[in-house]
Protein backbone atom coordinates (compact mmCIF):
# COMPACT_ATOMS: atom_id res chain seq x y z
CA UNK A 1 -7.78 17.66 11.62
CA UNK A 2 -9.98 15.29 10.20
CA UNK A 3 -13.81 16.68 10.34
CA UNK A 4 -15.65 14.75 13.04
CA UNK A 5 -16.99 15.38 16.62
CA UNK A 6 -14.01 16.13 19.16
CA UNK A 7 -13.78 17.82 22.93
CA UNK A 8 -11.95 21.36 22.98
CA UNK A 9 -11.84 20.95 27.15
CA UNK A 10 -15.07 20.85 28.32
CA UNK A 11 -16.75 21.52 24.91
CA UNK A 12 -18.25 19.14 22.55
CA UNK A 13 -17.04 21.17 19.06
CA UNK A 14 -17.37 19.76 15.71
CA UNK A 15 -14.65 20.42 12.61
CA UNK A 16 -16.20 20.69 9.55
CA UNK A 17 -14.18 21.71 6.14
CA UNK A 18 -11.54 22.81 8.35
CA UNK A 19 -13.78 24.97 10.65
CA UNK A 20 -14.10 23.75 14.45
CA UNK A 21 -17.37 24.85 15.43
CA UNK A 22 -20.28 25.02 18.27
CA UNK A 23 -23.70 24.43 17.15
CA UNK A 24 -24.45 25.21 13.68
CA UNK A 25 -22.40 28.02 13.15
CA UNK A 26 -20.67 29.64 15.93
CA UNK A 27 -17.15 29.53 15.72
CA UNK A 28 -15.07 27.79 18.71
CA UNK A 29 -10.88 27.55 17.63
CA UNK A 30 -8.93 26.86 14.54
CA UNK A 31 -7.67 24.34 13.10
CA UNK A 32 -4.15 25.30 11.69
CA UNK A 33 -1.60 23.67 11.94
CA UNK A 34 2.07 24.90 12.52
CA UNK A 35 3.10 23.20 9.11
CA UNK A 36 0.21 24.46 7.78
CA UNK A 37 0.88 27.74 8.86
CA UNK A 38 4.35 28.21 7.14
CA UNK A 39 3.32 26.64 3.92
CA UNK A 40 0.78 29.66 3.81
CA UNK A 41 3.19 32.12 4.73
CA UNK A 42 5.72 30.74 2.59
CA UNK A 43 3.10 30.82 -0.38
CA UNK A 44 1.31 34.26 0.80
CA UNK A 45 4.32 36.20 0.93
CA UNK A 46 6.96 34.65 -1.87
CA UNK A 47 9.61 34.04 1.38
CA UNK A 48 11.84 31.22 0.63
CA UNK A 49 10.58 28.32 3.14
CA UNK A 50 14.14 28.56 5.29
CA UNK A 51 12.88 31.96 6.36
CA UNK A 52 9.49 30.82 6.63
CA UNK A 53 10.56 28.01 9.40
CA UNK A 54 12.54 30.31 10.98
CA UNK A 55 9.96 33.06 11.81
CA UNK A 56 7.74 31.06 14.18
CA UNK A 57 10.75 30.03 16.13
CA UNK A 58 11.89 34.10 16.39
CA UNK A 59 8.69 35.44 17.58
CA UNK A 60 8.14 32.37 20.05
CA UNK A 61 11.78 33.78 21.32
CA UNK A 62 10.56 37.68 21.33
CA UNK A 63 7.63 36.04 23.41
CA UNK A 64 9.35 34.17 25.90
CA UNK A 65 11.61 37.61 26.08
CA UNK A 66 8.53 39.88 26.90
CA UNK A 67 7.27 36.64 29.69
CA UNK A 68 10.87 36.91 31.63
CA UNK A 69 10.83 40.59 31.60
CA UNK A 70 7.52 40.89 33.13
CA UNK A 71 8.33 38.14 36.04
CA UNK A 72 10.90 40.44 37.54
């Protein structure tokens, strides 16, 4: 996300280097992205990247698990 002024909801925020943040300094969300997210994993760790796409898909899956058990 390019740095600039943007609305998180109701929020004015503003990203800077890769920081979203509220008035000078307090910190409001992230910027990661997804992609982002794997590459650093990926790199982090030493995982080849086919495990490292298929991780966020897994624990999405555990999630939705846990959500379906908890409606009944």
């Amino acid at each position: 996300m390019p740095d600039g002024n943007y609305k998180l909801g109701e929020l004015d925020v503003r990203v800077k280097n890769g920081k979203c943040i509220i008035g000078e300094d307090t910190l409001a969300g992230s910027t990661l992205t997804l992609d982002r997210a794997v590459r650093n994993f990926a790199e982090f760790t030493g995982a080849d990247l086919g495990l490292s796409l298929r991780l966020p898909a897994a624990i999405l899956l555990v999630w939705l698990g846990s959500i379906k058990k908890l409606a009944h």
